[in-house]
N, C-alpha and C. Protein backbone atom coordinates (compact mmCIF):
# COMPACT_ATOMS: atom_id res chain seq x y z
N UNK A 1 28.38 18.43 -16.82
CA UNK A 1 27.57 17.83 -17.87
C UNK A 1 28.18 16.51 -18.34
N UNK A 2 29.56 16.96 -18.50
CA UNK A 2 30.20 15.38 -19.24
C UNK A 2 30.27 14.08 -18.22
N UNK A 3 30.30 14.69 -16.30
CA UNK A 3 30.44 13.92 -15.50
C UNK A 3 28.95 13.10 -15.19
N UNK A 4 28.04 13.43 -15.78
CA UNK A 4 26.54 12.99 -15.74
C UNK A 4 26.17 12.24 -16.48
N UNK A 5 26.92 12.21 -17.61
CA UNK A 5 26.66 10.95 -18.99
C UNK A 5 27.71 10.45 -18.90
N UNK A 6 28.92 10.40 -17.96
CA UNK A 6 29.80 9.18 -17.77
C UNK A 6 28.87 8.54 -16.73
N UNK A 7 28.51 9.20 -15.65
CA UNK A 7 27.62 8.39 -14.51
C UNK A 7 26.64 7.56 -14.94
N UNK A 8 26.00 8.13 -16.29
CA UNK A 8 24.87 7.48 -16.76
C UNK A 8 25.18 6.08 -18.13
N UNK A 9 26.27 6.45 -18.38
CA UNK A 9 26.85 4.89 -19.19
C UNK A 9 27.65 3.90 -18.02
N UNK A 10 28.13 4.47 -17.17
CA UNK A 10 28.67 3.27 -16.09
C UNK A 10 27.47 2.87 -15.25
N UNK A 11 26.51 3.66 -15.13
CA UNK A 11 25.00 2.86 -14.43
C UNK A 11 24.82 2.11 -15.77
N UNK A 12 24.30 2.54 -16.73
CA UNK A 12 23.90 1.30 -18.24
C UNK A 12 24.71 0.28 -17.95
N UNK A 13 26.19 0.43 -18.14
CA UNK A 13 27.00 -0.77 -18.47
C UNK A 13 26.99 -1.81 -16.88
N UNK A 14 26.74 -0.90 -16.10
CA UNK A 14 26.69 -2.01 -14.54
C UNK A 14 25.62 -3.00 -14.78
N UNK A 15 24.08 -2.26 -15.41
CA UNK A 15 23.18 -2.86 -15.49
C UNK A 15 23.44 -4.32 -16.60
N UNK A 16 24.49 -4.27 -17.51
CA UNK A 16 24.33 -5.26 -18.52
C UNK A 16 25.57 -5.95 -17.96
N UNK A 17 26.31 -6.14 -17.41
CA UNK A 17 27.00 -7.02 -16.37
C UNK A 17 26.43 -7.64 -15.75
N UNK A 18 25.70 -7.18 -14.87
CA UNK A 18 25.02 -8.14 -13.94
C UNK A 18 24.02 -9.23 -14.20
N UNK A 19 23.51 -9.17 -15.31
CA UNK A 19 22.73 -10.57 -15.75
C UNK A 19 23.68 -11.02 -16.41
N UNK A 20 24.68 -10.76 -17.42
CA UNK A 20 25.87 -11.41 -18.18
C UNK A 20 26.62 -12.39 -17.28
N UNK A 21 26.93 -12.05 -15.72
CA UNK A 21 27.36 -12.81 -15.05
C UNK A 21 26.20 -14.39 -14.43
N UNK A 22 25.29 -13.92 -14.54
CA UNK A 22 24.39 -15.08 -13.73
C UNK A 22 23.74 -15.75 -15.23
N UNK A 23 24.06 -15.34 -16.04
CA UNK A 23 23.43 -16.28 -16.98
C UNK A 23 24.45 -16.75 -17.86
N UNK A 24 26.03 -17.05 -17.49
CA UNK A 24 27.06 -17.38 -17.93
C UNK A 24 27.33 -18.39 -16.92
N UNK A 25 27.00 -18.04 -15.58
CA UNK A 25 26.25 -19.40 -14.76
C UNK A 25 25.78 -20.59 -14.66
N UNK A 26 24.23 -19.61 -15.16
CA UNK A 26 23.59 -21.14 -15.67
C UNK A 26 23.88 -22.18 -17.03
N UNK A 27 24.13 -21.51 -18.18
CA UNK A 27 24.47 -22.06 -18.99
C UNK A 27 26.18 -22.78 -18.97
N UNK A 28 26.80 -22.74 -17.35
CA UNK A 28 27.83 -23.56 -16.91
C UNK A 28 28.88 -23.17 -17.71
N UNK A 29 29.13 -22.00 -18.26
CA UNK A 29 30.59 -21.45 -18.63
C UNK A 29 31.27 -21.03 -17.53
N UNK A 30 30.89 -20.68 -16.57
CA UNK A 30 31.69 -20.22 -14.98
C UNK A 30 31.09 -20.91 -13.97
N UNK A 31 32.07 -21.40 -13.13
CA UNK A 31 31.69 -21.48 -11.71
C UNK A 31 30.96 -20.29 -11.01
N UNK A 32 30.21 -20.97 -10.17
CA UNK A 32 29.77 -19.92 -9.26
C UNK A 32 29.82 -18.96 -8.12
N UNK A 33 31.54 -19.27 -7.69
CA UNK A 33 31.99 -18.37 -7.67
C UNK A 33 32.74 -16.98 -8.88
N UNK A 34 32.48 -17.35 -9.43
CA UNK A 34 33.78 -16.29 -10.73
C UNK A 34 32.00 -15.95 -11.05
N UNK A 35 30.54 -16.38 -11.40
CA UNK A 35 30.04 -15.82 -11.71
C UNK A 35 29.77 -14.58 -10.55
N UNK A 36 29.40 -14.67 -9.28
CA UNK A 36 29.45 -13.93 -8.53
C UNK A 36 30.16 -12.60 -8.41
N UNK A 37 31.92 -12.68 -8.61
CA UNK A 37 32.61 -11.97 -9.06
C UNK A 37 32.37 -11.47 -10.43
N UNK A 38 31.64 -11.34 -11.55
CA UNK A 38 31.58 -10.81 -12.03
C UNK A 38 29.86 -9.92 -12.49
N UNK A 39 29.09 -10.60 -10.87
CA UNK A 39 27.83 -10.06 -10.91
C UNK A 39 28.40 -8.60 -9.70
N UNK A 40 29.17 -8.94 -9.06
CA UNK A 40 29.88 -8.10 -7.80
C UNK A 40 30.52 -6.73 -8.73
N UNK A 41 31.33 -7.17 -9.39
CA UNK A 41 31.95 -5.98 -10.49
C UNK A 41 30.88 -5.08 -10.92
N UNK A 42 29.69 -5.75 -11.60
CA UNK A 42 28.84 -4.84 -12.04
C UNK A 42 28.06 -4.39 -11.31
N UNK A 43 27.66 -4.44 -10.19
CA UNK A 43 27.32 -3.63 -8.98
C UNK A 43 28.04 -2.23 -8.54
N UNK A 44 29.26 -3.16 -8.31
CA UNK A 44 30.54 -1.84 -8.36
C UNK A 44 30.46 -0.69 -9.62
N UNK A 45 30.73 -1.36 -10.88
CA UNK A 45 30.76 -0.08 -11.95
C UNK A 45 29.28 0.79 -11.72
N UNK A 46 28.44 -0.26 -11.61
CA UNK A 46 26.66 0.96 -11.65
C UNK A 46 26.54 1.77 -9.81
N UNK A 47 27.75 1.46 -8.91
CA UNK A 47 27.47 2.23 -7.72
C UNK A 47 28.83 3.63 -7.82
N UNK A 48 29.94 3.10 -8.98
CA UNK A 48 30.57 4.35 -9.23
C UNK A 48 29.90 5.06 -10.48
N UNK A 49 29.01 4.73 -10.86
CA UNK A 49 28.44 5.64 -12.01
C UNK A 49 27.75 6.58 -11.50
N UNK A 50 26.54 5.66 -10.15
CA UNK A 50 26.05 6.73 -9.52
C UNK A 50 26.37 7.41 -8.52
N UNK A 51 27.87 7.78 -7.91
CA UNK A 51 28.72 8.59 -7.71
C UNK A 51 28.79 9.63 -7.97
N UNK A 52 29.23 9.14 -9.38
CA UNK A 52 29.56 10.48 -10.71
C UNK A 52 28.65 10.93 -10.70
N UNK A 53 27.36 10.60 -10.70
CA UNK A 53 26.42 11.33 -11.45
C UNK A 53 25.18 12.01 -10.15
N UNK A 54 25.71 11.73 -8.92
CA UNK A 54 25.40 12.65 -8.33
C UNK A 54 25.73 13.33 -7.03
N UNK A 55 27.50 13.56 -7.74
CA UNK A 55 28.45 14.18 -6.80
C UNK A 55 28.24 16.01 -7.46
N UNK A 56 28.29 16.79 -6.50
CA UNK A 56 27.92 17.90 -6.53
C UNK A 56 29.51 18.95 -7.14
């Protein structure tokens, strides 16, 4: 149970990374590489959330 609502806040929080990175982009606070890397991270956290949340 507890491993299903960690899976399900690291899918949320992947999801709010990944525009945080491309629109820190455009508004030219990061290069576009480092935004990438931090659109890449949040991919990563929302593909180990859904791991967790539907490892048996």
């Amino acid at each position: 149970m507890i491993r299903h609502r960690v899976g399900r806040a690291l899918q949320f929080l992947g999801l709010l990374i990944l525009p945080f990175g491309i629109a820190s982009e455009l508004v030219e606070k990061v290069g576009l590489g480092q935004s990438l890397l931090i659109a890449a991270s949040g991919v990563l956290v929302f593909y180990v959330g859904y791991l967790l949340q539907h490892r048996p």
